[in-house]
N, C-alpha and C. Protein backbone atom coordinates (compact mmCIF):
# COMPACT_ATOMS: atom_id res chain seq x y z
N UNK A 1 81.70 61.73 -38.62
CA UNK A 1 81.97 60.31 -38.45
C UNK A 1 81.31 59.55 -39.58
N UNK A 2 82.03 58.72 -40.24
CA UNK A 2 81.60 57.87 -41.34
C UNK A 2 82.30 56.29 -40.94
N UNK A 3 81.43 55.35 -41.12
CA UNK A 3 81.58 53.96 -40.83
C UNK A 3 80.92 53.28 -41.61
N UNK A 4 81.53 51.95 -42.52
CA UNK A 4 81.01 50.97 -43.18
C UNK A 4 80.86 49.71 -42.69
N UNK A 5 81.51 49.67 -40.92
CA UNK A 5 81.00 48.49 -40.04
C UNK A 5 79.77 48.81 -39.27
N UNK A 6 79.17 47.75 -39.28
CA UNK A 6 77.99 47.69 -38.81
C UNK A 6 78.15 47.41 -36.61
N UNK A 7 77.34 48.09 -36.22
CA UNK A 7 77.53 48.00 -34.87
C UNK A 7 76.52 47.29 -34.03
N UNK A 8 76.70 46.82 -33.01
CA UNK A 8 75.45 46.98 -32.33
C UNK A 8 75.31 46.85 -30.94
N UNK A 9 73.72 47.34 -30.52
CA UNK A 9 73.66 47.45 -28.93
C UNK A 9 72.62 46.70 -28.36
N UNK A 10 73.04 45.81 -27.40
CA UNK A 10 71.87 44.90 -26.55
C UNK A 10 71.89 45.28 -25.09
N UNK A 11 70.78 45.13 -24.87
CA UNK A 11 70.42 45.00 -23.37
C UNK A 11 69.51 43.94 -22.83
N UNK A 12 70.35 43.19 -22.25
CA UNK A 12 69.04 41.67 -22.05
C UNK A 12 68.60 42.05 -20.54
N UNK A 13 67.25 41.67 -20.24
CA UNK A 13 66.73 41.26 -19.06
C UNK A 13 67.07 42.08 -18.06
N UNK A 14 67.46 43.82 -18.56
CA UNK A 14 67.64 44.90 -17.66
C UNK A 14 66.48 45.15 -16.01
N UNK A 15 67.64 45.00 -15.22
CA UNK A 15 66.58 45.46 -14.19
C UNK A 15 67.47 47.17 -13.47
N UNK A 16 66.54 47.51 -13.08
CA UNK A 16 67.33 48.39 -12.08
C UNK A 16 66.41 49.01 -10.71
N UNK A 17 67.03 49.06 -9.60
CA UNK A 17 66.53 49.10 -8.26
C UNK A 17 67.07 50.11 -7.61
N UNK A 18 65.98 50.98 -7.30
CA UNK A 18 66.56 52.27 -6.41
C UNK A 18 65.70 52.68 -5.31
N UNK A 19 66.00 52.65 -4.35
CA UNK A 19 65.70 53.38 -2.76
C UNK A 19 64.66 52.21 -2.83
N UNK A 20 64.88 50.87 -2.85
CA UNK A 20 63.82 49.78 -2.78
C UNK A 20 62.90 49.80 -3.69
N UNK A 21 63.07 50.48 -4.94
CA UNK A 21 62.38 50.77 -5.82
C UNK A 21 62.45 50.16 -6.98
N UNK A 22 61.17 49.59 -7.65
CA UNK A 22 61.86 48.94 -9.03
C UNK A 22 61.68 49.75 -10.23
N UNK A 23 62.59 50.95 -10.71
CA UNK A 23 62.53 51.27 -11.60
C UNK A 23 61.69 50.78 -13.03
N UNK A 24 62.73 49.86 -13.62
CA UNK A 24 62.39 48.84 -14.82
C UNK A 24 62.73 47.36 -14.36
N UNK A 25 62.45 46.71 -14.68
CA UNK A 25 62.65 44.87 -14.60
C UNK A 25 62.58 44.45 -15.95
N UNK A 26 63.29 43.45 -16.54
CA UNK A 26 62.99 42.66 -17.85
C UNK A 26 63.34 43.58 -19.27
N UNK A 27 64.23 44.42 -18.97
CA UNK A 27 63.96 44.83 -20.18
C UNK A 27 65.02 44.77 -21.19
N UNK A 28 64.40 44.20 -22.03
CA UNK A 28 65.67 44.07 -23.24
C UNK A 28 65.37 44.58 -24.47
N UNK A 29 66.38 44.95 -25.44
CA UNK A 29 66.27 45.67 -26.66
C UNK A 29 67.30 45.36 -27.78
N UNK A 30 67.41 46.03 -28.71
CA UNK A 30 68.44 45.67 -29.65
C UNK A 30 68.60 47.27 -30.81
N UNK A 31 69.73 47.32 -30.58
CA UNK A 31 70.02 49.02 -31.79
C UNK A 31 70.97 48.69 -32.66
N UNK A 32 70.73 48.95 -33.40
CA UNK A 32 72.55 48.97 -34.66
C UNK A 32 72.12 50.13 -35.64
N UNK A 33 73.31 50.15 -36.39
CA UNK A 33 73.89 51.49 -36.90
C UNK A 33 72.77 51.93 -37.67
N UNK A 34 72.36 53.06 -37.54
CA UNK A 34 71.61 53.90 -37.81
C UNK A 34 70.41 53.64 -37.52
N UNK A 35 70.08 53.27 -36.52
CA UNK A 35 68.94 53.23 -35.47
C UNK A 35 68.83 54.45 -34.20
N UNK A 36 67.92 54.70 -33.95
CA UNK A 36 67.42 55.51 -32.82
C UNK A 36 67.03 55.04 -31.92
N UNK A 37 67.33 55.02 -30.10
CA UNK A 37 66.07 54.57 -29.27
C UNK A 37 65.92 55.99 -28.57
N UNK A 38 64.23 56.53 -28.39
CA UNK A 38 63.81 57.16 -27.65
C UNK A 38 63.35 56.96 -26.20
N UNK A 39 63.79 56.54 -25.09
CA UNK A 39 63.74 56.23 -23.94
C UNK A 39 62.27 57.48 -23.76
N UNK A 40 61.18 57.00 -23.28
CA UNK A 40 59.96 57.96 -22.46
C UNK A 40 59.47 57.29 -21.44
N UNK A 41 59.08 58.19 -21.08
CA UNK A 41 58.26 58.05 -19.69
C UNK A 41 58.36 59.16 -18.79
N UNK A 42 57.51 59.15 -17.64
CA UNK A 42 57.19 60.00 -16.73
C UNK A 42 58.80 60.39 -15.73
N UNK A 43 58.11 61.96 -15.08
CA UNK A 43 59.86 61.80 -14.50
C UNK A 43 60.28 60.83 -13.20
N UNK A 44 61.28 60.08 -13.05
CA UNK A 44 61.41 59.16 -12.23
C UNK A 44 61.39 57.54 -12.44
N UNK A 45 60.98 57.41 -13.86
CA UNK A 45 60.50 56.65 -14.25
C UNK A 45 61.88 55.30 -14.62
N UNK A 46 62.92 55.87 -14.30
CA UNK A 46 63.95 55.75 -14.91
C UNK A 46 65.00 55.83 -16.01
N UNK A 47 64.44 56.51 -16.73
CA UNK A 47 65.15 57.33 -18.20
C UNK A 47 66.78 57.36 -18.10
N UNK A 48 66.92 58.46 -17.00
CA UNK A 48 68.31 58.28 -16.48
C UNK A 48 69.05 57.77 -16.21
N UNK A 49 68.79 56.48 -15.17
CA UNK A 49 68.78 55.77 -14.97
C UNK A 49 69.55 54.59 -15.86
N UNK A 50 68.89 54.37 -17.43
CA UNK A 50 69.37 53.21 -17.83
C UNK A 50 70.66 54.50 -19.03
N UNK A 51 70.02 55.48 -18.75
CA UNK A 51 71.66 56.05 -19.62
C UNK A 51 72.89 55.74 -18.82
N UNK A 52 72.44 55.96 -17.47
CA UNK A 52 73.86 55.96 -16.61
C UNK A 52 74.24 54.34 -16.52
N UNK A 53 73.12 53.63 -16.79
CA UNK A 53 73.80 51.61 -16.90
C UNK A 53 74.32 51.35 -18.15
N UNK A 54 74.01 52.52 -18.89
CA UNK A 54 74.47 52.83 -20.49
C UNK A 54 75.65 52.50 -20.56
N UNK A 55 76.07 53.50 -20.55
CA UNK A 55 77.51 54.56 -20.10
C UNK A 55 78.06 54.08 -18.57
N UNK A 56 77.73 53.08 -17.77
CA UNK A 56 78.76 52.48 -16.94
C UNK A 56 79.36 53.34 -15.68
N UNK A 57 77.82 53.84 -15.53
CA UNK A 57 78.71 54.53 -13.96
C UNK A 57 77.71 54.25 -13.48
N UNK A 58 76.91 53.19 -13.39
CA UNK A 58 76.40 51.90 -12.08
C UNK A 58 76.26 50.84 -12.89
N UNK A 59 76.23 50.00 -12.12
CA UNK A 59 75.60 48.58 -12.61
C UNK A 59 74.51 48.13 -13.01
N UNK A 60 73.31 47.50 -13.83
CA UNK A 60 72.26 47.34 -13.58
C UNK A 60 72.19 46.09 -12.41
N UNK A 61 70.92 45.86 -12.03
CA UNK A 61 70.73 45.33 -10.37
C UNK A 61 70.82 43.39 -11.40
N UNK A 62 70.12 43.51 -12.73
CA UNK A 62 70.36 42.24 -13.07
C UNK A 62 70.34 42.64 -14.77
N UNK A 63 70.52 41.75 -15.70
CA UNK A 63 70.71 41.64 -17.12
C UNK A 63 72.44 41.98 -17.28
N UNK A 64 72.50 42.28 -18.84
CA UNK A 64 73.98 42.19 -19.41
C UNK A 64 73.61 43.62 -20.90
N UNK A 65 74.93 43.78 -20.69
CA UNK A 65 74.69 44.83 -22.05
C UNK A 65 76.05 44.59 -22.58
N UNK A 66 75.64 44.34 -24.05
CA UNK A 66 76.55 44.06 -25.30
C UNK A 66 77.48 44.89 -25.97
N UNK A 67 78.28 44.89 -26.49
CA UNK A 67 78.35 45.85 -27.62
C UNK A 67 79.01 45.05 -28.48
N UNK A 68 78.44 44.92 -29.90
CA UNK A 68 78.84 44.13 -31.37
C UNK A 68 78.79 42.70 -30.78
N UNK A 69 77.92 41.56 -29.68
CA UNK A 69 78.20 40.75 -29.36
C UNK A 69 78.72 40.27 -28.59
N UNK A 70 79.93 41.39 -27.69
CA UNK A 70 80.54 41.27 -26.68
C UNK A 70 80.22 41.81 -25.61
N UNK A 71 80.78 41.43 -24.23
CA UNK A 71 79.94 42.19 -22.71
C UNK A 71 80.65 43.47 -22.84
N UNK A 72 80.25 45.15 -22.39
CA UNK A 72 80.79 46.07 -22.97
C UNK A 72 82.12 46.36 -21.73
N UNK A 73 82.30 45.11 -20.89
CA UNK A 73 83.32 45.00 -20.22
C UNK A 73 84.97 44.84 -21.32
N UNK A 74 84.61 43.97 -22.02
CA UNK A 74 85.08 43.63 -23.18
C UNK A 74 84.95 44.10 -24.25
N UNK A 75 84.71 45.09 -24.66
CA UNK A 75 85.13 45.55 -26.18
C UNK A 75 85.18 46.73 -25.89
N UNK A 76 85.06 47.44 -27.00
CA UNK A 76 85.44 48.90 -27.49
C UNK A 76 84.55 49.84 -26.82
N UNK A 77 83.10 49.48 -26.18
CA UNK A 77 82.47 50.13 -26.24
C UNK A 77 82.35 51.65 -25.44
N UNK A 78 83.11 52.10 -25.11
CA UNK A 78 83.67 52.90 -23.71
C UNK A 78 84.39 53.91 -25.19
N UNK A 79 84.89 53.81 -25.87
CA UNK A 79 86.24 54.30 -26.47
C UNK A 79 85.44 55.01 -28.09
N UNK A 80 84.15 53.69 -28.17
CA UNK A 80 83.37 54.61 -29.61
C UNK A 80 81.88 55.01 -28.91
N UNK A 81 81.72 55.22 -27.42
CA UNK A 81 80.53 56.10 -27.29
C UNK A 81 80.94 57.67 -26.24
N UNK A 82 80.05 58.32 -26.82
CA UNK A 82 79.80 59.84 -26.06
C UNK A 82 78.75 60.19 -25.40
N UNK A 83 78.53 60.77 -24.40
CA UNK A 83 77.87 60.94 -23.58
C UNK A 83 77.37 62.40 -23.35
N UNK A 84 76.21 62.74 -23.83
CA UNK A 84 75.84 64.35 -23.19
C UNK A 84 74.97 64.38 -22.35
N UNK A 85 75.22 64.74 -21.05
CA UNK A 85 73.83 64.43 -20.00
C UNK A 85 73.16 65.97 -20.05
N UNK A 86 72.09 65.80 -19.16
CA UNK A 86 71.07 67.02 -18.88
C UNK A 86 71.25 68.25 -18.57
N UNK A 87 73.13 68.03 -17.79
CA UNK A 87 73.52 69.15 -17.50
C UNK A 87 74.82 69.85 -18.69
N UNK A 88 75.34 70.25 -19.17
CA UNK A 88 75.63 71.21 -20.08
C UNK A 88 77.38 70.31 -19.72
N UNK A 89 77.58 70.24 -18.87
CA UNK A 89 79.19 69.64 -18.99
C UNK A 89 80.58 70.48 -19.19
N UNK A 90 80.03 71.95 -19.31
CA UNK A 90 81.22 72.82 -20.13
C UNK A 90 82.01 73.19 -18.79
N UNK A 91 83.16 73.71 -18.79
CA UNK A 91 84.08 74.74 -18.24
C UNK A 91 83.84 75.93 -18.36
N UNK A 92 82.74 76.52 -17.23
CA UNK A 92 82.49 77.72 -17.38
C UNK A 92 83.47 78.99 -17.61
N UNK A 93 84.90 78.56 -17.20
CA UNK A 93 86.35 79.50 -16.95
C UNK A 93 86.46 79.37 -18.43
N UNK A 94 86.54 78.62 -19.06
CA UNK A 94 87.11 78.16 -20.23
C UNK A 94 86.50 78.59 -21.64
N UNK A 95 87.07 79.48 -22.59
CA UNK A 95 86.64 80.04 -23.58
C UNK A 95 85.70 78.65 -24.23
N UNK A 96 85.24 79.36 -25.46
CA UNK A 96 84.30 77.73 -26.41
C UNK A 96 85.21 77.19 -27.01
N UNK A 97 86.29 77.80 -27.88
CA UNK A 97 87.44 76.76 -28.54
C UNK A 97 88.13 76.34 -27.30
N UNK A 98 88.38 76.76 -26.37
CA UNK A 98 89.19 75.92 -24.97
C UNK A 98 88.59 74.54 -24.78
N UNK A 99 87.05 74.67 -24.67
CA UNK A 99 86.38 73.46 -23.99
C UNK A 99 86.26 72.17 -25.29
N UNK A 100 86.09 72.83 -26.33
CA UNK A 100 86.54 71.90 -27.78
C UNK A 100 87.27 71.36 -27.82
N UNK A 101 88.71 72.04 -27.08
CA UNK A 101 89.89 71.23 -27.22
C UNK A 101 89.99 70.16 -26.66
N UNK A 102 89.42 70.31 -25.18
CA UNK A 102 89.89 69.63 -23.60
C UNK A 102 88.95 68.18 -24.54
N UNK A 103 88.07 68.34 -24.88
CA UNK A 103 87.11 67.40 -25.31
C UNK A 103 88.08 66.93 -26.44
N UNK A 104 88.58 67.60 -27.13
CA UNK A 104 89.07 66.96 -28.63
C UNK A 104 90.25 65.92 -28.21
N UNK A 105 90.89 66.54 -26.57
CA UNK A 105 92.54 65.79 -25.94
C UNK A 105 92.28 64.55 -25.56
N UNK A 106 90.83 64.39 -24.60
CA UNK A 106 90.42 63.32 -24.36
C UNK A 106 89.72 61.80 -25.47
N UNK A 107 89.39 62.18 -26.90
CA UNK A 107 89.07 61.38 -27.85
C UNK A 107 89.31 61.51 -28.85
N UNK A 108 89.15 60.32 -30.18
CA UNK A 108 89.58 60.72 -31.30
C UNK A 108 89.13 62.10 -32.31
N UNK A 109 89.72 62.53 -33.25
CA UNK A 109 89.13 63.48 -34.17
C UNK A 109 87.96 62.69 -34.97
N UNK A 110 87.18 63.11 -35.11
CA UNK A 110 85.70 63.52 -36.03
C UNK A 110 85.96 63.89 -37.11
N UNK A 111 84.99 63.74 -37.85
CA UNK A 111 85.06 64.57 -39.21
C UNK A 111 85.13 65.96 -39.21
N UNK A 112 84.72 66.78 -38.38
CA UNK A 112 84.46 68.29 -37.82
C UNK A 112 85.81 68.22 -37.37
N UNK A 113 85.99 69.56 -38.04
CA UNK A 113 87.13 70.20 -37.30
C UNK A 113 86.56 71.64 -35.96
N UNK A 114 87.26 72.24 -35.19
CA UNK A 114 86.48 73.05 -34.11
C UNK A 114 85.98 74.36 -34.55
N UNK A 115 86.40 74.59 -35.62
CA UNK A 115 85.90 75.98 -36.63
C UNK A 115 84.58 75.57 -37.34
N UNK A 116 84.72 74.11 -38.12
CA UNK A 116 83.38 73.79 -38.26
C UNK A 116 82.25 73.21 -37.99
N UNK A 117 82.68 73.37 -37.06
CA UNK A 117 81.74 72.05 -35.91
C UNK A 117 81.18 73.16 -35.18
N UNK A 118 81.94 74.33 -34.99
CA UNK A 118 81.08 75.89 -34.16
C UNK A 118 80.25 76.37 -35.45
N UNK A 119 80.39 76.36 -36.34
CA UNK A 119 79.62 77.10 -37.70
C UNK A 119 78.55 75.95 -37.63
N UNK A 120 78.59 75.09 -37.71
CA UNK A 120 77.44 73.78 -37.74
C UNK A 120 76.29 74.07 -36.80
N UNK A 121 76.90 74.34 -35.15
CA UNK A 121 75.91 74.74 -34.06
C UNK A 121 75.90 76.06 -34.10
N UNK A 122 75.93 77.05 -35.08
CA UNK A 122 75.34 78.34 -34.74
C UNK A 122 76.27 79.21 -33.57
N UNK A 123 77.80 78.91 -33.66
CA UNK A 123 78.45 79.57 -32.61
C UNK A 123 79.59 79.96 -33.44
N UNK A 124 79.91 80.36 -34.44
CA UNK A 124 80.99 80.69 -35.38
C UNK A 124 80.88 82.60 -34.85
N UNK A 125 82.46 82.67 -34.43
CA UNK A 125 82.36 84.38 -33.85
C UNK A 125 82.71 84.14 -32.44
N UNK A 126 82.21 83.22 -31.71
CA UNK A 126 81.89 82.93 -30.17
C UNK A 126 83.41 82.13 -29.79
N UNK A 127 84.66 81.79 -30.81
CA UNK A 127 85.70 81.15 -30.60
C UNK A 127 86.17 81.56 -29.08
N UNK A 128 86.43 83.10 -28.89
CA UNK A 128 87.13 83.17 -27.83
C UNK A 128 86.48 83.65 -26.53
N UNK A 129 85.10 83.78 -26.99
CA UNK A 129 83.89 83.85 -25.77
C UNK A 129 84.41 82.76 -24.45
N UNK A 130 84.39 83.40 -23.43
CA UNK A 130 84.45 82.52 -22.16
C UNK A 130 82.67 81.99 -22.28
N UNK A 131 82.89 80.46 -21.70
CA UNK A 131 81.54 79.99 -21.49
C UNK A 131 80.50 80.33 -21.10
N UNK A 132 81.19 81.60 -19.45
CA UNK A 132 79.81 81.55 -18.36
C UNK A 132 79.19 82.26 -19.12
N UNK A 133 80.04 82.96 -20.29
CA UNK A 133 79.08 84.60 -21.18
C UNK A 133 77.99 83.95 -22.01
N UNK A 134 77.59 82.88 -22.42
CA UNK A 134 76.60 82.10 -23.38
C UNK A 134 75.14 82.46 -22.77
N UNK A 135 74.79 82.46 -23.24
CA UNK A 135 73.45 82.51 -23.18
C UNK A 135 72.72 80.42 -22.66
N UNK A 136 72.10 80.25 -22.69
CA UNK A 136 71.82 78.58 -21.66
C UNK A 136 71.33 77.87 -23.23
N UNK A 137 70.78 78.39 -23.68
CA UNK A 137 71.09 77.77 -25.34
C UNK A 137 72.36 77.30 -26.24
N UNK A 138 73.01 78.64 -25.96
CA UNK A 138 74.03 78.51 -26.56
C UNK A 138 75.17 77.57 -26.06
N UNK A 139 75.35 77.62 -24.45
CA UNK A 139 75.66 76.76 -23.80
C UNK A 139 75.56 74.98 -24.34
N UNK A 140 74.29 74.89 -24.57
CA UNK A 140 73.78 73.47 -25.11
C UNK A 140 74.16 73.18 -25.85
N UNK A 141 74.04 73.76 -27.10
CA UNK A 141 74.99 73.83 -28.24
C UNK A 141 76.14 73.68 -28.21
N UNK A 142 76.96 74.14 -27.58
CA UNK A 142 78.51 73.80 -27.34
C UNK A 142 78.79 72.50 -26.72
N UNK A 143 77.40 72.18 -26.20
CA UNK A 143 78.12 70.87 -25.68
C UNK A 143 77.75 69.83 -26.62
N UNK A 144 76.46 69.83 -27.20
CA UNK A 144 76.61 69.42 -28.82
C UNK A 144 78.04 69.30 -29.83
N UNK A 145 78.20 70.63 -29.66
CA UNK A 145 79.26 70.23 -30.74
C UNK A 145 80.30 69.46 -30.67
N UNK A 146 80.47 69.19 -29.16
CA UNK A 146 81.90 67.80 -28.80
C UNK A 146 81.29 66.77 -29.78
N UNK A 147 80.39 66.59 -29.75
CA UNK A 147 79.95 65.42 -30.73
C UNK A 147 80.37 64.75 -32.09
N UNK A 148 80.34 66.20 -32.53
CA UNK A 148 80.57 66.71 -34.08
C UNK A 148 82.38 66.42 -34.14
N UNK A 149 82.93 66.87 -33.23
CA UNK A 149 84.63 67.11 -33.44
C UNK A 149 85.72 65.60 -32.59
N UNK A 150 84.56 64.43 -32.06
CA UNK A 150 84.89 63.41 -31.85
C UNK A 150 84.52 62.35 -32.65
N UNK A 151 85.50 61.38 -32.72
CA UNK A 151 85.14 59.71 -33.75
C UNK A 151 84.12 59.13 -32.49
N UNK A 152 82.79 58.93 -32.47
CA UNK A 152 82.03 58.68 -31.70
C UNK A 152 81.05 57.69 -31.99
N UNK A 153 80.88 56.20 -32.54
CA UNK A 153 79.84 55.33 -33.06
C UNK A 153 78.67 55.76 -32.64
N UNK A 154 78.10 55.67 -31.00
CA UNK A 154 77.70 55.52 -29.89
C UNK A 154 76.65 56.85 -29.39
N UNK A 155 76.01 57.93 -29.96
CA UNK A 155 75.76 58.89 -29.07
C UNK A 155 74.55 58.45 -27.79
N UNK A 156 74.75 59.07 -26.42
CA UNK A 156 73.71 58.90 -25.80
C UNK A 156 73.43 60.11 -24.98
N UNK A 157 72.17 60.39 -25.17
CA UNK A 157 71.84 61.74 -25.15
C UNK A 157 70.92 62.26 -24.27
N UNK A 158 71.44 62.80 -23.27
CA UNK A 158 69.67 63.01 -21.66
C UNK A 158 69.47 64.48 -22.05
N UNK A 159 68.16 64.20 -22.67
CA UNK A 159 67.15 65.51 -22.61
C UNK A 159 68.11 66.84 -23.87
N UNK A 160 68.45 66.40 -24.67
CA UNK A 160 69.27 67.17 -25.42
C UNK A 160 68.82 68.72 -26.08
N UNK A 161 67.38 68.48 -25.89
CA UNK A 161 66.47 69.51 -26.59
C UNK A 161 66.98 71.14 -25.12
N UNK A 162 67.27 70.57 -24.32
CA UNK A 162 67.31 71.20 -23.17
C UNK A 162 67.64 72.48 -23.61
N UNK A 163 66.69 73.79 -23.34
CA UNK A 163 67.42 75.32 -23.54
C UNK A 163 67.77 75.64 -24.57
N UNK A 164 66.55 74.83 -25.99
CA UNK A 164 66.98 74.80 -27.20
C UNK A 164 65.86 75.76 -27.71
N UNK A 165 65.67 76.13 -28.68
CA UNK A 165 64.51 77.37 -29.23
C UNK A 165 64.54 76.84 -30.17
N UNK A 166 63.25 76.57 -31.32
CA UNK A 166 62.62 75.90 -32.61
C UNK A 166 63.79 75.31 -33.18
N UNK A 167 64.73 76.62 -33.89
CA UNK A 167 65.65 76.77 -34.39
C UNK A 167 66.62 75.99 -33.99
N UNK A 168 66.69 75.76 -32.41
CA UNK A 168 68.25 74.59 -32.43
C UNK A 168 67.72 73.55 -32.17
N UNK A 169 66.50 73.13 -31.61
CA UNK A 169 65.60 71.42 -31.67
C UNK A 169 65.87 71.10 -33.32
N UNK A 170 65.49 72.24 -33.98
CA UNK A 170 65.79 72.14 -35.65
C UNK A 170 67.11 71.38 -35.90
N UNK A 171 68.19 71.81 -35.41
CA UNK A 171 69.51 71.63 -35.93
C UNK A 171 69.95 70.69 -35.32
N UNK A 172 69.19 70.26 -34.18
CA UNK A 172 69.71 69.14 -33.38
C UNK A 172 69.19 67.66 -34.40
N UNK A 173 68.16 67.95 -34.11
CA UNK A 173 67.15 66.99 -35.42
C UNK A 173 68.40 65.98 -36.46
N UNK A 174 68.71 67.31 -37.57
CA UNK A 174 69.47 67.44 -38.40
C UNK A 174 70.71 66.92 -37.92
N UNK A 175 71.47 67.15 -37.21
CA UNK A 175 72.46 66.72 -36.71
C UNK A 175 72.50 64.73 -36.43
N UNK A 176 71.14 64.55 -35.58
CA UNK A 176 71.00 63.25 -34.88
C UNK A 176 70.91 62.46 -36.70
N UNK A 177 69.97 62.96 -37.57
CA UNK A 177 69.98 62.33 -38.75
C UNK A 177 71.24 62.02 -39.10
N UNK A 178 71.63 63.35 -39.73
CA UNK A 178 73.02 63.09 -40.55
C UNK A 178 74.09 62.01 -39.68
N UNK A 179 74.22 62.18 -38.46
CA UNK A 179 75.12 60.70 -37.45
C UNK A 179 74.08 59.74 -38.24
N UNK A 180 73.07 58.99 -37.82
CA UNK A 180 72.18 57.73 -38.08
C UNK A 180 72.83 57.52 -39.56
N UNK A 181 72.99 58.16 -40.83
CA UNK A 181 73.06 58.22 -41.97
C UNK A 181 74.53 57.89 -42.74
N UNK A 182 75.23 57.99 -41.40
CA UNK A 182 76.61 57.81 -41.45
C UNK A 182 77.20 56.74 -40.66
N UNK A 183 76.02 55.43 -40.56
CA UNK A 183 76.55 54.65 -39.75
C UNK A 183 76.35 54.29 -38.10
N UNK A 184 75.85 56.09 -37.69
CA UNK A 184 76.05 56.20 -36.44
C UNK A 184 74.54 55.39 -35.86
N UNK A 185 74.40 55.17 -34.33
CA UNK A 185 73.01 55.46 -33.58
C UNK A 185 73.56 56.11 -32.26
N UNK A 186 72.32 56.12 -31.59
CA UNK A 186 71.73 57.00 -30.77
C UNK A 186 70.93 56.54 -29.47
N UNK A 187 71.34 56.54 -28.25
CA UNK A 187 70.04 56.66 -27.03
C UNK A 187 69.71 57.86 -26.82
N UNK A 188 68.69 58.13 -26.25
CA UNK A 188 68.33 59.67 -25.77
C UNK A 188 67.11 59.44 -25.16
N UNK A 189 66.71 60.22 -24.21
CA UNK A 189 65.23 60.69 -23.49
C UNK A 189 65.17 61.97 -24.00
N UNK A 190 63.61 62.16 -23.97
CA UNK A 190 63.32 63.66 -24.48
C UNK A 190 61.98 63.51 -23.94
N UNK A 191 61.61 64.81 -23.85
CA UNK A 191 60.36 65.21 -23.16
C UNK A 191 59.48 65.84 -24.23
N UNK A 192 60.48 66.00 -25.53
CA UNK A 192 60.16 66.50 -26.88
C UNK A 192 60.38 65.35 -28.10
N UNK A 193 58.87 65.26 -28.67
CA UNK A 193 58.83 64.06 -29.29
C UNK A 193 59.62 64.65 -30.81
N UNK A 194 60.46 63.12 -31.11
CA UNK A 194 60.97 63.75 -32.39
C UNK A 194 60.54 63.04 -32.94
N UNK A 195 60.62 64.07 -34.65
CA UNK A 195 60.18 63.43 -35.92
C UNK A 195 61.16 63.54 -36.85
N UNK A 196 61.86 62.40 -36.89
CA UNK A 196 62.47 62.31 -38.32
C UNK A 196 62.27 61.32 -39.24
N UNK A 197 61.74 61.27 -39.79
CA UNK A 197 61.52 60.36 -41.02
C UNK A 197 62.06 59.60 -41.78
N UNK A 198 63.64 59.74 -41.82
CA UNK A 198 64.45 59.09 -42.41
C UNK A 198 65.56 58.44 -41.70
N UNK A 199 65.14 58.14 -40.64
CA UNK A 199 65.45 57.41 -39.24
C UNK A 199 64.62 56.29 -38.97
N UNK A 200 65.38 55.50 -38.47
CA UNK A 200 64.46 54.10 -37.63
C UNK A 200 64.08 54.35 -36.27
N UNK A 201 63.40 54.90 -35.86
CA UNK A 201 63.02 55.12 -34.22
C UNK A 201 62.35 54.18 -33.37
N UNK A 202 63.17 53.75 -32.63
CA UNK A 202 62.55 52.95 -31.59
C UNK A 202 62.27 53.67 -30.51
N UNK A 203 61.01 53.14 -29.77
CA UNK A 203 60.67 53.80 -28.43
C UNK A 203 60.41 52.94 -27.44
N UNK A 204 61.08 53.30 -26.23
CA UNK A 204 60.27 52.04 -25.20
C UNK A 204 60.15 52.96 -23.86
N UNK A 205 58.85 53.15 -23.77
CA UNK A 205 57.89 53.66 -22.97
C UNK A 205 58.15 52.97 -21.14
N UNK A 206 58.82 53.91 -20.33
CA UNK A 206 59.45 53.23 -19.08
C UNK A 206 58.49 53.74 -17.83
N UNK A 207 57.86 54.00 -18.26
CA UNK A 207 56.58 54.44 -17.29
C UNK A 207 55.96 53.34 -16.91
């Protein structure tokens, strides 16, 4: 994905309320293209929580969220973001180029094509591997790579490091850069602090 418009993401005066509980209250922020936010805190804390008010499968209890200025009722924002949650997302029945596809039917093409977008995550060979056969790493990785093979502004990312070994926290790293560098940003929680340096990282601590 390559973009020379500039994007952006607000969240004013976020609250959210669960089992009589106040998660977060008041919270607002601001991201644009090639920015990072690292969502932390303890578990329960709500992390999840504001991915899923993210991404629009609840409401928050009060505030508004933007996208480029507009309520994300109203614009694009549904159509240029992707979503990888905590759990792996794949079609276990379904070979790794199968589940590439189903992903590729549902959104635009990416710069990655599905041959190189598997060579990118370390799964080149694994084309006609059924899923359940992956190893829980490798698994992760594949669901990574929808990323790579969709037009995606938007990534938001729960716990991505998940079932990753040096080597693919490594490539994930690399990956989250090269998006930021191209225009892109990023939400994510991690339980694994990242360092990239040639990134803008924001953090807001929900504990």
């Amino acid at each position: 994905m390559r973009t020379t418009a500039a994007h952006s993401l607000e969240g004013t005066d976020l609250s959210c309320i669960r089992d009589d509980r106040v998660l977060f209250e008041e919270l607002t922020f601001e991201l644009v293209s090639g920015q990072i936010l690292l969502l932390e805190g303890k578990n329960g804390s709500g992390k999840t929580s504001l991915l899923r008010i993210l991404c629009g499968f609840r409401e928050p209890d009060t505030g508004a969220i933007r996208w480029c200025g507009d309520h994300v009722k109203d614009s694009q924002f549904h159509a240029q973001m992707a979503y990888v949650g905590h759990l792996d997302g794949i079609k276990k029945e379904l070979t790794v180029t199968e589940n590439l596809k189903v992903s590729l039917a549902l959104s635009h093409s990416g710069q990655y094509s599905i041959d190189r977008a598997l060579t990118k995550v370390h799964l080149e060979g694994y084309d006609d591997i059924l899923a359940q056969a992956l190893s829980a790493g490798q698994k992760r990785r594949l669901s990574l790579a929808r990323l790579l093979i969709t037009e995606n502004v938007l990534w938001i990312l729960d716990e991505p490091f998940t079932s990753l070994d040096k080597q693919g926290i490594a490539l994930i790293e690399t990956l989250m850069t090269e998006h930021c560098a191209n225009g892109g940003m990023i939400v994510l929680t991690s339980h694994h602090d990242i360092d990239l340096p040639d990134v803008d990282v924001q953090r807001i601590n929900l504990s």
